[in-house]
Protein backbone atom coordinates (compact mmCIF):
# COMPACT_ATOMS: atom_id res chain seq x y z
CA UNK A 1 116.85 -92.13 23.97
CA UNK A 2 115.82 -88.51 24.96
CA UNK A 3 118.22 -86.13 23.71
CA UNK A 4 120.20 -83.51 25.67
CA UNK A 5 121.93 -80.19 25.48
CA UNK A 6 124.88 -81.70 25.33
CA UNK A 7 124.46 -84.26 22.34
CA UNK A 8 122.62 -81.65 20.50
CA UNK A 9 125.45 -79.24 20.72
CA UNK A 10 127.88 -81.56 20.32
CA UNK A 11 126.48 -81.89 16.83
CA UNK A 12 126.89 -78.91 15.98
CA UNK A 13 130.21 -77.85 17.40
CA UNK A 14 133.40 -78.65 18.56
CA UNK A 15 132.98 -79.47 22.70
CA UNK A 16 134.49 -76.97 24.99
CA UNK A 17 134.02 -73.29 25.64
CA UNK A 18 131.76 -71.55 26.96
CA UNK A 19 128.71 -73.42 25.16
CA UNK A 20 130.14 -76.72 26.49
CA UNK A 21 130.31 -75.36 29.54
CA UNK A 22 127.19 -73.87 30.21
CA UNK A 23 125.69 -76.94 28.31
CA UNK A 24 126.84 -79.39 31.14
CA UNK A 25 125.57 -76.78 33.77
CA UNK A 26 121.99 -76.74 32.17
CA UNK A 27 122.34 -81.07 31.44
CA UNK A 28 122.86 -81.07 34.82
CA UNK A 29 121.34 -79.03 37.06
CA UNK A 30 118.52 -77.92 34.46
CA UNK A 31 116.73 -74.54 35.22
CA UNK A 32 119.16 -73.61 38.02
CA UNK A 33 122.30 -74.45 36.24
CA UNK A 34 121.41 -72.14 33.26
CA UNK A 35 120.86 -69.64 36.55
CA UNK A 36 124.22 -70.35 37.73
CA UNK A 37 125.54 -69.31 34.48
CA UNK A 38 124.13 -66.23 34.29
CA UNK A 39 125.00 -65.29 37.66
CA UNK A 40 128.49 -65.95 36.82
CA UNK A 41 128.48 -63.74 33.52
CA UNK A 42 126.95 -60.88 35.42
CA UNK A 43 130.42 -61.12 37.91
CA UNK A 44 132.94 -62.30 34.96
CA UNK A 45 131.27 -59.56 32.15
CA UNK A 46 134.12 -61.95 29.64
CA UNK A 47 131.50 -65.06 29.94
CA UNK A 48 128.84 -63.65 26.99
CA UNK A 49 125.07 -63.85 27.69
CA UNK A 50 124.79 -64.05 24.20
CA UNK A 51 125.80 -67.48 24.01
CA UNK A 52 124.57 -68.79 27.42
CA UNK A 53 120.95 -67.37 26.87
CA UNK A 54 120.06 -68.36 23.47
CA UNK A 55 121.49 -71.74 24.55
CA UNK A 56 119.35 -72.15 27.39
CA UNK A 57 116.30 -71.09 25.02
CA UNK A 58 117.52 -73.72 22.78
CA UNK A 59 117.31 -76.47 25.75
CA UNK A 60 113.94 -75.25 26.46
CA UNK A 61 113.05 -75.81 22.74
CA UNK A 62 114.03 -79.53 22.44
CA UNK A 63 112.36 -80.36 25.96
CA UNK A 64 115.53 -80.54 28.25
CA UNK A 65 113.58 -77.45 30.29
CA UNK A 66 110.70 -75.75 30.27
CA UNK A 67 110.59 -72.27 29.17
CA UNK A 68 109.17 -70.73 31.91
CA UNK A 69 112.19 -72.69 34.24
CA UNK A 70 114.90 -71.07 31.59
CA UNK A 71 113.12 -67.21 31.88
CA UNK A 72 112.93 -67.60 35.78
CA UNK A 73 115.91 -68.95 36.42
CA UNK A 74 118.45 -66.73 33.84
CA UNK A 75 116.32 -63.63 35.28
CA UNK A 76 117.05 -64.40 39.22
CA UNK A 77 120.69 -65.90 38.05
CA UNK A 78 120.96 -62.19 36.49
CA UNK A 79 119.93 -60.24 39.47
CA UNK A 80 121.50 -62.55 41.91
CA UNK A 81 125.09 -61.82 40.08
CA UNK A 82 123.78 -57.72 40.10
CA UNK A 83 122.93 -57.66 43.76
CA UNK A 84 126.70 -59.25 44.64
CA UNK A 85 128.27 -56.04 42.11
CA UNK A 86 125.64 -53.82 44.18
CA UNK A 87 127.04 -54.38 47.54
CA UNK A 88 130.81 -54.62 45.84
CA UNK A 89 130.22 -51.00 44.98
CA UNK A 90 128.21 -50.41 48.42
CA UNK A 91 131.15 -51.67 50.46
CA UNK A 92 134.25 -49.80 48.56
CA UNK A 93 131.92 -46.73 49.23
CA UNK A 94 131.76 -42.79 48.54
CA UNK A 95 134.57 -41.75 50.35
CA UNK A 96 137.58 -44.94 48.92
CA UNK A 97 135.81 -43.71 45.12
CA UNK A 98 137.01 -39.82 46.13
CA UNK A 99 140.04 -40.82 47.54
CA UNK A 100 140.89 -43.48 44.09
CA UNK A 101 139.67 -40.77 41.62
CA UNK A 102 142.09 -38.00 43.06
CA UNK A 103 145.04 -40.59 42.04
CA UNK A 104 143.91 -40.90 38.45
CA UNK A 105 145.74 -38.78 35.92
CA UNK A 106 143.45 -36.27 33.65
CA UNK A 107 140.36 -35.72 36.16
CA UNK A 108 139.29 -33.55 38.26
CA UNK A 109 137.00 -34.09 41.62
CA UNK A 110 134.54 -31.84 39.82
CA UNK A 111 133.84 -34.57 36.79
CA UNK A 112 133.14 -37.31 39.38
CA UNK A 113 130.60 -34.94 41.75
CA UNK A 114 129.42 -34.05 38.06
CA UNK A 115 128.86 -37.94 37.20
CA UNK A 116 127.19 -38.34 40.88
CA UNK A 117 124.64 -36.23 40.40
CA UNK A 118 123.70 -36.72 37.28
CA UNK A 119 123.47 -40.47 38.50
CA UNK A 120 121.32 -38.83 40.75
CA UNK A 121 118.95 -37.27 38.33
CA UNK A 122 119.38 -40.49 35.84
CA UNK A 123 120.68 -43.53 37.95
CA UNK A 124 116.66 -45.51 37.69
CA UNK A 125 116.59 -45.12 34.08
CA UNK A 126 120.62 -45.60 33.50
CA UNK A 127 119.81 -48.84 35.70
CA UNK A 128 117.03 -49.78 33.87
CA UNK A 129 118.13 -49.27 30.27
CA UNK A 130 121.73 -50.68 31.37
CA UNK A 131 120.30 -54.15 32.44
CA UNK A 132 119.76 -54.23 28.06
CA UNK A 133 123.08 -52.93 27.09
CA UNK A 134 125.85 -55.23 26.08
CA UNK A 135 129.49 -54.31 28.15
CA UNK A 136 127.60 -52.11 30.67
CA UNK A 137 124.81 -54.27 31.33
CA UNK A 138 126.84 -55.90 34.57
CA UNK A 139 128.88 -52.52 35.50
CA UNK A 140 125.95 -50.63 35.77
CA UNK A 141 125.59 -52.24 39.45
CA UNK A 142 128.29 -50.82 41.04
CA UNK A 143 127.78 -46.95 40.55
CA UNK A 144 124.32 -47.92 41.67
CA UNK A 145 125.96 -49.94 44.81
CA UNK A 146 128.73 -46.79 45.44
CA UNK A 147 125.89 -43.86 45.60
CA UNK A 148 123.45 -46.31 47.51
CA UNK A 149 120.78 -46.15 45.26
CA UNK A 150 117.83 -47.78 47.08
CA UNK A 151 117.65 -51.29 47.66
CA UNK A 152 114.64 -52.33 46.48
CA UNK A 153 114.44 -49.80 43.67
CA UNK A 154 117.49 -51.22 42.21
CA UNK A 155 116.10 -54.98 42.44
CA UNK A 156 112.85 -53.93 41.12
CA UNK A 157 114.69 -52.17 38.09
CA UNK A 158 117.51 -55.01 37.72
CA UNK A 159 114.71 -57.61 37.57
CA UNK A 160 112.71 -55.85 35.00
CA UNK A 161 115.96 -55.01 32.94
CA UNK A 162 116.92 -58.16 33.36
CA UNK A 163 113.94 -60.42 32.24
CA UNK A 164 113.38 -58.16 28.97
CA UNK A 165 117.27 -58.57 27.91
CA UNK A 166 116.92 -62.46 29.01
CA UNK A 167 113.46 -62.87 26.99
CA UNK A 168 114.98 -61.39 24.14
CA UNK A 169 117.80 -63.84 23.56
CA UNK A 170 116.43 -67.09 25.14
CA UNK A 171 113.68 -66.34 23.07
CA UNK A 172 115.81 -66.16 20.12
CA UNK A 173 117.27 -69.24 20.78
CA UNK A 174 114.24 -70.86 21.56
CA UNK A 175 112.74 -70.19 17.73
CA UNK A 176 116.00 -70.38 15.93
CA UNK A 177 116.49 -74.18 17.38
CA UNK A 178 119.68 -75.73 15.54
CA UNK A 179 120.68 -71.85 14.53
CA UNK A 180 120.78 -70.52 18.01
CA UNK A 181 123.88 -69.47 17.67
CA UNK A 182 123.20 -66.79 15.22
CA UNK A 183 122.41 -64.68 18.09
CA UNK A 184 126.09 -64.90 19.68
CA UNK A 185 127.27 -63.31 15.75
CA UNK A 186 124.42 -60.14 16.14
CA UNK A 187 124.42 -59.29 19.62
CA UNK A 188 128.91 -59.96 19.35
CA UNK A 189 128.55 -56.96 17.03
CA UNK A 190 126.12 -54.50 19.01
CA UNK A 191 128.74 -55.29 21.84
CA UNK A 192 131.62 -54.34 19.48
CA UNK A 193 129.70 -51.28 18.78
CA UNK A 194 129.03 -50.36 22.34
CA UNK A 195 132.93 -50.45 23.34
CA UNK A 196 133.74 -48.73 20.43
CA UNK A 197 131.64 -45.89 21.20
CA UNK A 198 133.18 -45.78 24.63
CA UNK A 199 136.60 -46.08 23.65
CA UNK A 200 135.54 -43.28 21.26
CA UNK A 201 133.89 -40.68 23.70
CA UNK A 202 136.92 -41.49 26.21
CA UNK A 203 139.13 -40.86 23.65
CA UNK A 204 137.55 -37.23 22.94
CA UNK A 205 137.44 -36.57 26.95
CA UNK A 206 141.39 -36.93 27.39
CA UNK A 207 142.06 -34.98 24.19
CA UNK A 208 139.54 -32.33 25.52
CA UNK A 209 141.50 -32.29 28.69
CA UNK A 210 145.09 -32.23 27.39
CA UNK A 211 144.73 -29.39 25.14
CA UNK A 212 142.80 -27.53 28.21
CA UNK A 213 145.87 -28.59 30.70
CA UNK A 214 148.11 -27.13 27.63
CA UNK A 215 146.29 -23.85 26.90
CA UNK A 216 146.41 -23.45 30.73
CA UNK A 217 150.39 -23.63 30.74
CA UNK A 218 150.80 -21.56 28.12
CA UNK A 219 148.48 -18.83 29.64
CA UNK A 220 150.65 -19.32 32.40
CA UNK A 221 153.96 -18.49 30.84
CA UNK A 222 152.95 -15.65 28.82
């Protein structure tokens, strides 16, 4: 009897999670499912792509796909889910970003019209270089939706992104075979880092700020 995803994981680990999940996805709807998946982890950033991709290379491995099926269908599953953050960002617009940002405590108008235009000067290669980046790989698609970065630039960029991220880790899983799931351990920390750095440098930015808005109040009593 063939084997499947499913059985194979099953021997591995516990059923359930995201693993099972995506498992029954690729068992049964192959090629597409393990698209589905990825589409859905570009929208919900919580499902990792470091345990549905190396899965799906694992699958391709022992024969349930092909790996040419699991490359082109993670990669349009990835832009797919990128394109529906694009227009998210296209449709809340310019003008409802202004109007949220002058709400938020600890910002001025200045740092976003700062952040647009250097999004203007950077947004291919922030696009490009975000599609590899764990956390920001999905959120880079709505700053690229809200300043209506080209169309087809974007998708051309996303795709690219996208298919050297997905080749990396369904390639992993592909060679590691039962140990796919080292990858989900590696990339888990490069993710950890990534956060960490931006919890860091937002950190820095509001203590920046507070001791300006203090120094300011002081000048202005004495």
């Amino acid at each position: 009897m063939p084997f499947t995803t499913t059985s194979l994981v099953a021997a591995q680990q516990p059923a359930g999670g995201v693993a099972g999940w995506a498992t029954e996805l690729v068992d049964t709807m192959g090629g597409p499912g393990a698209g589905l998946a990825i589409a859905l982890e570009n929208l919900f950033p919580p499902l990792p792509s470091e345990v549905i991709l190396p899965l799906t290379g694992f699958a391709a491995g022992q024969g349930v796909i092909s790996l040419a099926s699991a490359l082109f269908w993670t990669t349009l599953g990835s832009v797919t889910g990128a394109a529906a953050l694009y227009w998210i960002g296209a449709l809340f617009g310019r003008e409802r970003m202004h109007a949220a940002w002058a709400k938020l405590p600890l910002v001025k108008a200045s740092d976003l019209e700062r952040t647009e235009r250097w999004f203007a000067r950077h947004g291919t290669k922030a696009v490009l270089l975000g599609r590899m980046v764990p956390v920001f790989r999905s959120l880079i698609s709505v700053p690229a939706g809200v300043e209506r970065m080209p169309l087809p630039v974007f998708l051309l960029l996303t795709t690219l992104g996208s298919f050297i991220w997905n080749t990396v880790l369904v390639m992993a899983g592909y060679w590691l075979g039962d140990s796919w799931d080292l990858v989900e351990g590696y990339v888990g920390i490069l993710s950890k880092a990534v956060l960490a750095l931006a919890v860091l440098a937002l950190a820095a930015f509001l203590a920046v700020r507070l001791r300006s808005r203090s120094e300011g109040r002081h000048r202005r009593v004495s």
